[in-house]
PDB file of N, CA and C in Angstrom:
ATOM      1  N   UNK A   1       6.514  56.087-164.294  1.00  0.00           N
ATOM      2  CA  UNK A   1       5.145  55.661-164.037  1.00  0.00           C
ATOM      3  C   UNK A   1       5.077  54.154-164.254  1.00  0.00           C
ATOM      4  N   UNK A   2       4.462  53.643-163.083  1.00  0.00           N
ATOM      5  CA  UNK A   2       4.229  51.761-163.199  1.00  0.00           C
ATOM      6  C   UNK A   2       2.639  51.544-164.023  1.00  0.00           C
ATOM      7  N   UNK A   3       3.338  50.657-164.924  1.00  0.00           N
ATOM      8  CA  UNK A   3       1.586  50.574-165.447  1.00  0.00           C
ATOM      9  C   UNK A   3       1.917  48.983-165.592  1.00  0.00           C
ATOM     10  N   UNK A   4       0.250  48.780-165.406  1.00  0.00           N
ATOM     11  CA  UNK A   4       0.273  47.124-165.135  1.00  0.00           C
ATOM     12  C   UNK A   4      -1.207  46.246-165.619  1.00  0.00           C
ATOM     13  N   UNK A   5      -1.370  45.943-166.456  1.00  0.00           N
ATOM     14  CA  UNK A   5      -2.585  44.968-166.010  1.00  0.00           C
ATOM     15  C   UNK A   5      -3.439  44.274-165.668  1.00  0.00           C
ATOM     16  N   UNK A   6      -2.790  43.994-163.972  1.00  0.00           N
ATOM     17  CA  UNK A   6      -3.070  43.243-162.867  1.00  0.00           C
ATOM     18  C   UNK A   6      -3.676  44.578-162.417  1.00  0.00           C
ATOM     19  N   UNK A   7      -4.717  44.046-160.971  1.00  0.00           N
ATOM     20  CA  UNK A   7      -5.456  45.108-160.449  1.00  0.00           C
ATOM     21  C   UNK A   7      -4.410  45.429-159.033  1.00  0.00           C
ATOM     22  N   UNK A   8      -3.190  44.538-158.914  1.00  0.00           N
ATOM     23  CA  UNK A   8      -2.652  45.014-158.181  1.00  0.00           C
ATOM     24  C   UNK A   8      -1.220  44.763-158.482  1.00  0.00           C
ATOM     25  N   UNK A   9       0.170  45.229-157.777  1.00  0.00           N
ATOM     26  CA  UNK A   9       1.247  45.398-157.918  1.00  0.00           C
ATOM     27  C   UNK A   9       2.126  45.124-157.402  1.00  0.00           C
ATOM     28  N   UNK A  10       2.690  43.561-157.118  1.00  0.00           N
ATOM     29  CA  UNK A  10       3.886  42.586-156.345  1.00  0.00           C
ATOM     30  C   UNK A  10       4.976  43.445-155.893  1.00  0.00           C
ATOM     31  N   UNK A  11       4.842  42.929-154.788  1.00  0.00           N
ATOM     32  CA  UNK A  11       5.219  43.953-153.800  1.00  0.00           C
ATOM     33  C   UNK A  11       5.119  45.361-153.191  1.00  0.00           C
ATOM     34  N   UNK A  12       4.425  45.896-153.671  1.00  0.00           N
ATOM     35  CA  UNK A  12       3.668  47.105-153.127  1.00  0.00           C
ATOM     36  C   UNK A  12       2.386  47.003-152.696  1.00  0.00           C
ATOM     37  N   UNK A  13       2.492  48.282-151.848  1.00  0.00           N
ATOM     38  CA  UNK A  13       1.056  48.460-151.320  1.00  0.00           C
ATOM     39  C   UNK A  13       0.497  49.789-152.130  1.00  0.00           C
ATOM     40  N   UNK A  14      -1.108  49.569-152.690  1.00  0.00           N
ATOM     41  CA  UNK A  14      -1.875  50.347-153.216  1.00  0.00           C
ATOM     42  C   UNK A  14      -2.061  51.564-151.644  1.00  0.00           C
ATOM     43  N   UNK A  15      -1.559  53.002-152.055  1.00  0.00           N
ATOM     44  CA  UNK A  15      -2.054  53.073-150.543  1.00  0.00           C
ATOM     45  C   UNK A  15      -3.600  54.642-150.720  1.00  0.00           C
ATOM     46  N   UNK A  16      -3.481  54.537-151.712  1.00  0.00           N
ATOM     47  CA  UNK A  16      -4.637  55.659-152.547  1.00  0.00           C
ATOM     48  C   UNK A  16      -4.710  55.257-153.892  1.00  0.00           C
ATOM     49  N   UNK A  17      -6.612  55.446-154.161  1.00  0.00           N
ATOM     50  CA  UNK A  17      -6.692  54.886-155.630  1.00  0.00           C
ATOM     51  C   UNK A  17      -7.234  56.733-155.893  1.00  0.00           C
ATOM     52  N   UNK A  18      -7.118  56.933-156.850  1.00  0.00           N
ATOM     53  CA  UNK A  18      -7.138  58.591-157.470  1.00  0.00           C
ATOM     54  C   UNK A  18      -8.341  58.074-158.293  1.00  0.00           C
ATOM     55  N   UNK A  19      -8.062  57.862-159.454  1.00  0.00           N
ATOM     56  CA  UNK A  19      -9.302  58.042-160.272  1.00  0.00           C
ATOM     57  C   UNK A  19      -9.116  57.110-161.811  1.00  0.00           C
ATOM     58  N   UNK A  20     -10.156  56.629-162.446  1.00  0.00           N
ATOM     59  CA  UNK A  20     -10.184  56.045-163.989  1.00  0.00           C
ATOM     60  C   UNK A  20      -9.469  57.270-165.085  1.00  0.00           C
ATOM     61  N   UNK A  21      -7.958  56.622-165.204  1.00  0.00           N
ATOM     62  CA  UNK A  21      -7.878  57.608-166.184  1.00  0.00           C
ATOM     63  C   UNK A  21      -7.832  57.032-167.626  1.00  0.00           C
ATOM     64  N   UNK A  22      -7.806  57.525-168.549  1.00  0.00           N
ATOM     65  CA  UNK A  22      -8.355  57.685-170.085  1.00  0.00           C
ATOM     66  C   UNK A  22      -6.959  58.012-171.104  1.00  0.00           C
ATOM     67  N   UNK A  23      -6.934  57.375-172.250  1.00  0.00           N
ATOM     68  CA  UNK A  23      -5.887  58.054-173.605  1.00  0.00           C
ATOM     69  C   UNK A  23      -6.554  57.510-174.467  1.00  0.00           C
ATOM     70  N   UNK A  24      -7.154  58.632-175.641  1.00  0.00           N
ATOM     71  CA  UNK A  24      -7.945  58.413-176.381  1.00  0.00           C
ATOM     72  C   UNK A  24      -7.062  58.961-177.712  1.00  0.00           C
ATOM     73  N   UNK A  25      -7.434  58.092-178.955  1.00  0.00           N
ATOM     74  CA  UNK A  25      -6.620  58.655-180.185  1.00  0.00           C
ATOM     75  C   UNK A  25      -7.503  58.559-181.098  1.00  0.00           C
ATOM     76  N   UNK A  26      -8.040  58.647-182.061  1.00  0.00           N
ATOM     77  CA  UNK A  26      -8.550  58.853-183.241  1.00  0.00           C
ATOM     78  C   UNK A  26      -7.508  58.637-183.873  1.00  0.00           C
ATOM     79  N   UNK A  27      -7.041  57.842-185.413  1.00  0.00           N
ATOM     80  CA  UNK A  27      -6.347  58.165-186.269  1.00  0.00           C
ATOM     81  C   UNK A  27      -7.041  57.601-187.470  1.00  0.00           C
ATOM     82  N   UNK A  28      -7.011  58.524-188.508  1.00  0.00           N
ATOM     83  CA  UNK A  28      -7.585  58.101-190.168  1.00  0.00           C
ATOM     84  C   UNK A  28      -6.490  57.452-190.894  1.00  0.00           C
ATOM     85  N   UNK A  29      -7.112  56.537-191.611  1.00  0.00           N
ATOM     86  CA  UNK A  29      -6.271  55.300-192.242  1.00  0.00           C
ATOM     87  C   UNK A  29      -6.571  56.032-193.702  1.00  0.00           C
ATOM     88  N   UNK A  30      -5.622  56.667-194.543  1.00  0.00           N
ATOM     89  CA  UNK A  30      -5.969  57.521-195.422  1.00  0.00           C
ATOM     90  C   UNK A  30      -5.489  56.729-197.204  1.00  0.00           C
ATOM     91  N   UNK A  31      -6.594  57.309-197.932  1.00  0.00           N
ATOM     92  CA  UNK A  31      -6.767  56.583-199.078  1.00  0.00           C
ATOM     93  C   UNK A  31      -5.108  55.831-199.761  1.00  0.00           C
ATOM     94  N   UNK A  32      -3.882  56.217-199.728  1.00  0.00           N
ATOM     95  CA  UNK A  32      -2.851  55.873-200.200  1.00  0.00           C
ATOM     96  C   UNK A  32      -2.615  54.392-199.039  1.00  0.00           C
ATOM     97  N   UNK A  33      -2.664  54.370-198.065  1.00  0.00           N
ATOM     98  CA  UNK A  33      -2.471  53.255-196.915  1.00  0.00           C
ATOM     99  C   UNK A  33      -3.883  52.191-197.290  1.00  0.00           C
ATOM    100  N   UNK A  34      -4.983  52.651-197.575  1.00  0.00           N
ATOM    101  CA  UNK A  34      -6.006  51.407-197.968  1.00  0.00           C
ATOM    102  C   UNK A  34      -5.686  50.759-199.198  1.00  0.00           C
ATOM    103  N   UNK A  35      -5.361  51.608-200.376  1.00  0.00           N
ATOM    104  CA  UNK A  35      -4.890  50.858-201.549  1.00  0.00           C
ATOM    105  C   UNK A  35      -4.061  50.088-201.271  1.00  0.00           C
ATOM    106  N   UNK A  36      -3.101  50.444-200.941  1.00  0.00           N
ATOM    107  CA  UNK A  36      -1.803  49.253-200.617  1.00  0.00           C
ATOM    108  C   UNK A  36      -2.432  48.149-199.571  1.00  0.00           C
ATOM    109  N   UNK A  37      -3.204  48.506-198.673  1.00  0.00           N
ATOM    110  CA  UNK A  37      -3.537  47.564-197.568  1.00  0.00           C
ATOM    111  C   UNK A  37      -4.493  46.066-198.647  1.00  0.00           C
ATOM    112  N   UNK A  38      -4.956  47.376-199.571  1.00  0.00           N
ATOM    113  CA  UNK A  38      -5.717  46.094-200.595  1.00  0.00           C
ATOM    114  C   UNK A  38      -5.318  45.273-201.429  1.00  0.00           C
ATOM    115  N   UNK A  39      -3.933  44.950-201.389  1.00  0.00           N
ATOM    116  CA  UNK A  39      -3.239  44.168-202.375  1.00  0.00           C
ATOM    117  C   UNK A  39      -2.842  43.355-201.206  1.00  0.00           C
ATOM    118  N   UNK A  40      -2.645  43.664-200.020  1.00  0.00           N
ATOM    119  CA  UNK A  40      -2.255  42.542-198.507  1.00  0.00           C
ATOM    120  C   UNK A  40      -3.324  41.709-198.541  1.00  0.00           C
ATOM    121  N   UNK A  41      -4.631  42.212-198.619  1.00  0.00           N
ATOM    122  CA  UNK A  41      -5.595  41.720-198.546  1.00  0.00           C
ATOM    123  C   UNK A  41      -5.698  39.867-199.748  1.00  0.00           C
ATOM    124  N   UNK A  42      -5.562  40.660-200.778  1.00  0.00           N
ATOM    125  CA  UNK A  42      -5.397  40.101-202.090  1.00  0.00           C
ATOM    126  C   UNK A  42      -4.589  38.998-202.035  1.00  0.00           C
ATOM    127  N   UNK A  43      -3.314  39.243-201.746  1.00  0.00           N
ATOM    128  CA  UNK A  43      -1.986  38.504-202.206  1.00  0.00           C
ATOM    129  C   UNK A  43      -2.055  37.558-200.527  1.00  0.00           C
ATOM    130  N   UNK A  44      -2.222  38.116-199.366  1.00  0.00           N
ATOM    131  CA  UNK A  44      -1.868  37.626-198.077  1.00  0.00           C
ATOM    132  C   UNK A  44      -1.039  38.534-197.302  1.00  0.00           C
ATOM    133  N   UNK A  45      -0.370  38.302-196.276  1.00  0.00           N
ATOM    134  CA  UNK A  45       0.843  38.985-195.425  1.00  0.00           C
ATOM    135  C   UNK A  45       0.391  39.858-194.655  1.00  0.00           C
ATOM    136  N   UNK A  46       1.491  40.477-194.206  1.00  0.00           N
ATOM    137  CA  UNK A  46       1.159  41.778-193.023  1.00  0.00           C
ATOM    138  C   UNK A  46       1.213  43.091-193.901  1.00  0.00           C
ATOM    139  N   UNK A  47       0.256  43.922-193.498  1.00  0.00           N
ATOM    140  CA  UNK A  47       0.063  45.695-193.495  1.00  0.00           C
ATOM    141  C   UNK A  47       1.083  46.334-192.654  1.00  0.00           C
ATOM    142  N   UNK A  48       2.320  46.526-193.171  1.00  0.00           N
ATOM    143  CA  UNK A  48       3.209  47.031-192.215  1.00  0.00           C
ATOM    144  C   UNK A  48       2.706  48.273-192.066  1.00  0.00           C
ATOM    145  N   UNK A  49       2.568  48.911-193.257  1.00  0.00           N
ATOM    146  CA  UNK A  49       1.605  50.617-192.787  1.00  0.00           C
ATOM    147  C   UNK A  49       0.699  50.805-191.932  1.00  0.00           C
ATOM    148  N   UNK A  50      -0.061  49.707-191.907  1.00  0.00           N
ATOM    149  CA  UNK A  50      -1.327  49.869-191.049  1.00  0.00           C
ATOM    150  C   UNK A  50      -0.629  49.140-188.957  1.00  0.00           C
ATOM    151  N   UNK A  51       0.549  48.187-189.326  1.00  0.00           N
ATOM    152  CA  UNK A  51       0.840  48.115-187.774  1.00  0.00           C
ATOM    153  C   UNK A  51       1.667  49.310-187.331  1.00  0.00           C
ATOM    154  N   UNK A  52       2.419  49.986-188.626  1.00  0.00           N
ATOM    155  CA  UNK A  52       3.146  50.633-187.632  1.00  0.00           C
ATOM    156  C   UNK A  52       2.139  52.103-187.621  1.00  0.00           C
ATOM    157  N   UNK A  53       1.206  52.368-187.975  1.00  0.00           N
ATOM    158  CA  UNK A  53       0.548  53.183-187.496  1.00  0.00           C
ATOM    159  C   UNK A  53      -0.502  52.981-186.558  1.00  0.00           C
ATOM    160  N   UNK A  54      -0.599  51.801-186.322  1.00  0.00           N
ATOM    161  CA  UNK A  54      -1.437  51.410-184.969  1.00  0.00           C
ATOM    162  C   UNK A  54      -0.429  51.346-183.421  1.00  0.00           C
ATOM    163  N   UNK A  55       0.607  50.925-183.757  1.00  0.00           N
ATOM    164  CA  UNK A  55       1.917  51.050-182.771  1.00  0.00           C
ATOM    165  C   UNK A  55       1.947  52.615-182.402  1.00  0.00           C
ATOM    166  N   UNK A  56       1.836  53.718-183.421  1.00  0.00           N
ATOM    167  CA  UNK A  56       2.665  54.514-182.881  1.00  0.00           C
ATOM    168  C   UNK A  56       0.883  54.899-181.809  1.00  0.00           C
ATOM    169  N   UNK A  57      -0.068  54.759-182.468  1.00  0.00           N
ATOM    170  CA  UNK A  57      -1.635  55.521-182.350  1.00  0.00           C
ATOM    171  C   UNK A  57      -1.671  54.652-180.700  1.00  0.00           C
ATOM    172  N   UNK A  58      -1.312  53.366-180.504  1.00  0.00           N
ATOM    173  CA  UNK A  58      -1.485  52.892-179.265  1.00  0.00           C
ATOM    174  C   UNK A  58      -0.321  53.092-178.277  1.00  0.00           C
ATOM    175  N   UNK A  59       0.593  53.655-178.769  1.00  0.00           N
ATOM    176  CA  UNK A  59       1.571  53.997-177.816  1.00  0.00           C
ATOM    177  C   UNK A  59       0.998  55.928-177.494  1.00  0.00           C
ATOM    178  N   UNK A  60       0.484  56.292-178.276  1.00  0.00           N
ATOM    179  CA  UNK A  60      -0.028  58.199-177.948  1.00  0.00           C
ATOM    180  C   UNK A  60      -1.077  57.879-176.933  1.00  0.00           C
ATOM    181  N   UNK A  61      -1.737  56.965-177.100  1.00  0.00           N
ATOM    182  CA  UNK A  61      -3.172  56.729-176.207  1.00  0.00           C
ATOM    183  C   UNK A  61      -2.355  56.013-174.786  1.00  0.00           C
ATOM    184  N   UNK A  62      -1.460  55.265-174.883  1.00  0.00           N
ATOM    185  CA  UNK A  62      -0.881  55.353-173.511  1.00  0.00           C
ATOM    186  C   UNK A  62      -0.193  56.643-173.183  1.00  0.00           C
ATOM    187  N   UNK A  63       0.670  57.138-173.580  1.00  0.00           N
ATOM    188  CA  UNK A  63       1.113  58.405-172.955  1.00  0.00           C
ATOM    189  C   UNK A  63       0.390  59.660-172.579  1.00  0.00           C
ATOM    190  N   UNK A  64      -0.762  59.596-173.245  1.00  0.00           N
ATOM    191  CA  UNK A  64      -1.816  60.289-172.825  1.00  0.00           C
ATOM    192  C   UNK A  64      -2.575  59.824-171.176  1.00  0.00           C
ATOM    193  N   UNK A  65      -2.751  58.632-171.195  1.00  0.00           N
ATOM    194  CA  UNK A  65      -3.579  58.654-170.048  1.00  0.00           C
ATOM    195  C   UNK A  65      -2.238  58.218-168.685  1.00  0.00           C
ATOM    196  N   UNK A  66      -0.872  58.194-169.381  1.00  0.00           N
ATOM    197  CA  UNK A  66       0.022  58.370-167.731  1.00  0.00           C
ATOM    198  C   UNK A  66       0.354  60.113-167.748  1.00  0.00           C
ATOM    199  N   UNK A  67      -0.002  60.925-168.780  1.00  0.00           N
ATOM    200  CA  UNK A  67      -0.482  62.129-168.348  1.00  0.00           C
ATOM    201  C   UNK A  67      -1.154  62.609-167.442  1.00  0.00           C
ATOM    202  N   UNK A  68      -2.367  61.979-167.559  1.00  0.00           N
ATOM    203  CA  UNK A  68      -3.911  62.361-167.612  1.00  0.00           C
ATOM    204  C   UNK A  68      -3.313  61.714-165.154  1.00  0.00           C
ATOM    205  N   UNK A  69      -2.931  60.106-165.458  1.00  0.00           N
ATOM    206  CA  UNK A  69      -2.831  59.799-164.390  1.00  0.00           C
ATOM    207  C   UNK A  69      -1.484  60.770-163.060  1.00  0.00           C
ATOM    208  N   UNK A  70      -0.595  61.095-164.181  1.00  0.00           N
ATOM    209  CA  UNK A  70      -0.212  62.482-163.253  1.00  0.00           C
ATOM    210  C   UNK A  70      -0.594  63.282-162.900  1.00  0.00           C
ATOM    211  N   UNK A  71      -0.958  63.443-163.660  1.00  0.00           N
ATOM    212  CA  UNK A  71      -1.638  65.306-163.052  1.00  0.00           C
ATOM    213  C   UNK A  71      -3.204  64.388-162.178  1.00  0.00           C
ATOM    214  N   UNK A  72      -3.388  63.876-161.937  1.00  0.00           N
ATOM    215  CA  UNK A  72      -3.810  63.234-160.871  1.00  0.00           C
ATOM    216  C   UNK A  72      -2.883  62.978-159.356  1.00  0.00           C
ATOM    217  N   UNK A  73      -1.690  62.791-159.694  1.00  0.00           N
ATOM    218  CA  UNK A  73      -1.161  62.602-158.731  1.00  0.00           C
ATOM    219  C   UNK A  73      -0.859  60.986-158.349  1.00  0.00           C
ATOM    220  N   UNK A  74      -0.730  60.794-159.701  1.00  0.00           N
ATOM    221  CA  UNK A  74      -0.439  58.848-159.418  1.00  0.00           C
ATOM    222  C   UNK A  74       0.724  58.973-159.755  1.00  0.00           C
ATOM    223  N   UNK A  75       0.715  57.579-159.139  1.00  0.00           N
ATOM    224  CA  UNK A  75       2.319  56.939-159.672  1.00  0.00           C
ATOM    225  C   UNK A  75       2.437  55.667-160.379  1.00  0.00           C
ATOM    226  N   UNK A  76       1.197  54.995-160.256  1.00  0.00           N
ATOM    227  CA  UNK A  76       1.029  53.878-161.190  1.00  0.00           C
ATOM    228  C   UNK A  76      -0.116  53.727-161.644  1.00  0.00           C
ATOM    229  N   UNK A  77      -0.518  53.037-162.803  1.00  0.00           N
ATOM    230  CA  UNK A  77      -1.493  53.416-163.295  1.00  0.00           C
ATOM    231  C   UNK A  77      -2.037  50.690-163.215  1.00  0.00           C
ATOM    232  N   UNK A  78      -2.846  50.916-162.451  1.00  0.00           N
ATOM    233  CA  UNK A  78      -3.087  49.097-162.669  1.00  0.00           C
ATOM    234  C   UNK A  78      -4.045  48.993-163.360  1.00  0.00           C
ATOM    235  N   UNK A  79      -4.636  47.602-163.723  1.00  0.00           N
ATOM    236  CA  UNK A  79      -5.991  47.389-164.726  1.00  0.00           C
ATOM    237  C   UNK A  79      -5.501  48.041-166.360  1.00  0.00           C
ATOM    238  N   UNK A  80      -4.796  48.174-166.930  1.00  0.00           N
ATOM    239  CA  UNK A  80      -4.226  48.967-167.910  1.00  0.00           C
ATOM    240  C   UNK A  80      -5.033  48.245-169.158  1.00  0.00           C
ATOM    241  N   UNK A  81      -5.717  48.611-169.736  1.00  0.00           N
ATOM    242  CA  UNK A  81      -6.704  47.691-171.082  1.00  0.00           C
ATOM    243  C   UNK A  81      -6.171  49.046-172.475  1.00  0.00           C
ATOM    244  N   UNK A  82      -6.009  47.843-173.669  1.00  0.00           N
ATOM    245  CA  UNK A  82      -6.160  49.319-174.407  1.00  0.00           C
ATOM    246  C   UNK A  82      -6.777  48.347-175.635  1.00  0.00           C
ATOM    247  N   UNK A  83      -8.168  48.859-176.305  1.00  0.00           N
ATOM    248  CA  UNK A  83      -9.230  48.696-176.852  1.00  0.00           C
ATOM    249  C   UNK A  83      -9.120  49.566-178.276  1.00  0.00           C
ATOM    250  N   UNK A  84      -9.200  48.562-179.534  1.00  0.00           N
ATOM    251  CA  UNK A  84      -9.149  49.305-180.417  1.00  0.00           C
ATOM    252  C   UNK A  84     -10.773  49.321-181.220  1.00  0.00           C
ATOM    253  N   UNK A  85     -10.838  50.423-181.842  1.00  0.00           N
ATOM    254  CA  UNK A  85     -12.492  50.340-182.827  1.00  0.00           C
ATOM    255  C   UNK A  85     -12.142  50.843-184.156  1.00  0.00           C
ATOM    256  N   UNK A  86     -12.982  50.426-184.920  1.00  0.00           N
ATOM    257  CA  UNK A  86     -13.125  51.054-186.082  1.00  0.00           C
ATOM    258  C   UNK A  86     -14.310  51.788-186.708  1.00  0.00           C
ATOM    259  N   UNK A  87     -13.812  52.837-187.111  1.00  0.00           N
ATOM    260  CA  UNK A  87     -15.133  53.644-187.380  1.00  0.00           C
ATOM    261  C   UNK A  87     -15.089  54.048-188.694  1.00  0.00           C
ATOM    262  N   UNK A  88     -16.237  53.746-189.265  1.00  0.00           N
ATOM    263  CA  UNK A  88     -16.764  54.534-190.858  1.00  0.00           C
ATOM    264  C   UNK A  88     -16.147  52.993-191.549  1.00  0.00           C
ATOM    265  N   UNK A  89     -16.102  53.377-193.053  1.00  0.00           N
ATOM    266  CA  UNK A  89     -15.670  52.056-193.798  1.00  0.00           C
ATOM    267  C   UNK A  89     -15.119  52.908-195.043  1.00  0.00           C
ATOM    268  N   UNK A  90     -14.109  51.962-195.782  1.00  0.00           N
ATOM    269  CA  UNK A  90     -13.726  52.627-196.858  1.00  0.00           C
ATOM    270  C   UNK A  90     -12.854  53.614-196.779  1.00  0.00           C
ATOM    271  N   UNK A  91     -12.629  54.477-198.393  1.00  0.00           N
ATOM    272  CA  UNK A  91     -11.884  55.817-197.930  1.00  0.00           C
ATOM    273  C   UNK A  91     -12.089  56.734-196.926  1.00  0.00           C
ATOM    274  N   UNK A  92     -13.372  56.449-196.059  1.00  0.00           N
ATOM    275  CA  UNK A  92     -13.499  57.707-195.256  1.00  0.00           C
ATOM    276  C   UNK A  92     -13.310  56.695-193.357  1.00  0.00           C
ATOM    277  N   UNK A  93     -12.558  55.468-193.673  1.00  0.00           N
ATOM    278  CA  UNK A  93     -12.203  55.058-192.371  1.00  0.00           C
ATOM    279  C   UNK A  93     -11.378  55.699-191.368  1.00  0.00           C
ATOM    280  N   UNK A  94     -11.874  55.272-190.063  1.00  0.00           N
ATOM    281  CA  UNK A  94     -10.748  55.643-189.080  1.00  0.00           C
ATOM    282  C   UNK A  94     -10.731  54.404-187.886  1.00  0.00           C
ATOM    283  N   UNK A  95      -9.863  54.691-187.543  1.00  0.00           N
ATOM    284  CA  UNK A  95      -9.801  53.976-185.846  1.00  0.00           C
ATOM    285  C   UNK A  95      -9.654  54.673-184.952  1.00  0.00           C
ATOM    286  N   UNK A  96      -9.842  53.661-183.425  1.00  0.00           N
ATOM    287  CA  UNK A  96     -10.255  54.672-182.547  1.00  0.00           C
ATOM    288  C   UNK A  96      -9.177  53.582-181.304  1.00  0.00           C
ATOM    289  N   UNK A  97      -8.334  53.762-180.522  1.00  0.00           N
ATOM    290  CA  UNK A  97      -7.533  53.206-179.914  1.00  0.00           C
ATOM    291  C   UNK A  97      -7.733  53.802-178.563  1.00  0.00           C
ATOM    292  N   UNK A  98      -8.302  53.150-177.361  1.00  0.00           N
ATOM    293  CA  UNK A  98      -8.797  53.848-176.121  1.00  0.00           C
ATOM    294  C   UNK A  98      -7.789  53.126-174.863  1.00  0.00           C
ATOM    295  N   UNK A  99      -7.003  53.937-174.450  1.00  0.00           N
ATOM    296  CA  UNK A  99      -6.164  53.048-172.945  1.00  0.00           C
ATOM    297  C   UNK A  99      -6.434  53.141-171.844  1.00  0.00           C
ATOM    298  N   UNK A 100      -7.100  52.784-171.056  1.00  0.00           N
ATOM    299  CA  UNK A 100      -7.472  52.916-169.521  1.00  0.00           C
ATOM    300  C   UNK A 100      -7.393  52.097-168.227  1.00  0.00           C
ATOM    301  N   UNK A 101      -7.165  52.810-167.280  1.00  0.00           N
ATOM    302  CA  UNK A 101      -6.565  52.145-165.905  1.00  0.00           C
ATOM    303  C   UNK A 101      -6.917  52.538-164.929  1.00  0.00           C
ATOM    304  N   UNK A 102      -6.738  52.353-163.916  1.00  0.00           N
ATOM    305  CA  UNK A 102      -7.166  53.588-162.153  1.00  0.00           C
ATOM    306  C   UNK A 102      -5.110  53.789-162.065  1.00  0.00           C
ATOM    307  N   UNK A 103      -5.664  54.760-161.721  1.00  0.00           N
ATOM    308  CA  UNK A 103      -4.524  55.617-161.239  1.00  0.00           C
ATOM    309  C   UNK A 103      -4.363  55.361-159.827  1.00  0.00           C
ATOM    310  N   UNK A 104      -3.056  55.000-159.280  1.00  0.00           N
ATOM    311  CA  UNK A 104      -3.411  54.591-158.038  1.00  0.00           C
ATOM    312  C   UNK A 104      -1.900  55.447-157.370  1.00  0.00           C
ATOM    313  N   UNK A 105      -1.385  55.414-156.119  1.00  0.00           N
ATOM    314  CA  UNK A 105      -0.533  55.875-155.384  1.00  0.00           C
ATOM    315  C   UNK A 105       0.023  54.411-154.777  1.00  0.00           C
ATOM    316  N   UNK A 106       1.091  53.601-154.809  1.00  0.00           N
ATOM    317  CA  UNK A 106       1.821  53.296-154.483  1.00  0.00           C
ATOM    318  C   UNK A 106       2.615  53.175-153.702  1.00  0.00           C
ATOM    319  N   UNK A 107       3.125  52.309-152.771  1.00  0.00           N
ATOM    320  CA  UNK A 107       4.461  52.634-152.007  1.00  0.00           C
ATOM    321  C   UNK A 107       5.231  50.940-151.672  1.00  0.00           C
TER     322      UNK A 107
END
């Protein structure tokens, strides 16, 4: 599957656009990962806990929506955005990591 950020794709022709597809993740940032995140905070540096659980949470939300764009019947997915949120605060936080594109047919 071609995925791209451009609305179109060098050297190909778009020759059917299918539809906006979607990969949505939820993941909770859970009380043992905020404590530690709060001494990063404190001292300085990187949250390796918190990137590599955003890595793996934004790589599920892409594989989800070149799912979502198969079973559509694409072959590339252009416009590719992936949008992160945060929801709640504190021990009861989460994030919300959203990937979306048009699914298009190619040749």
């Amino acid at each position: 599957m071609l995925l791209t950020t451009t609305n179109s794709v060098e050297g190909k022709q778009i020759v059917e656009y299918k539809e906006i597809v979607y990969g949505e993740v939820v993941a909770g940032a859970n009380f043992i990962r905020d404590f530690f995140a709060s001494f990063t905070d404190i001292f300085g540096g990187r949250s390796r806990s918190y990137e590599s659980k955003l890595t793996s949470a934004r790589q599920d939300a892409i594989n989800e929506m070149v799912t979502n764009a198969q079973r559509a019947g694409a072959n590339a997915v252009v416009g590719v955005e992936v949008n992160y949120t945060s929801i709640g605060s504190g021990s009861k936080s989460m994030f919300m990591i959203v990937a979306s594109g048009t699914a298009v047919v190619v040749r």
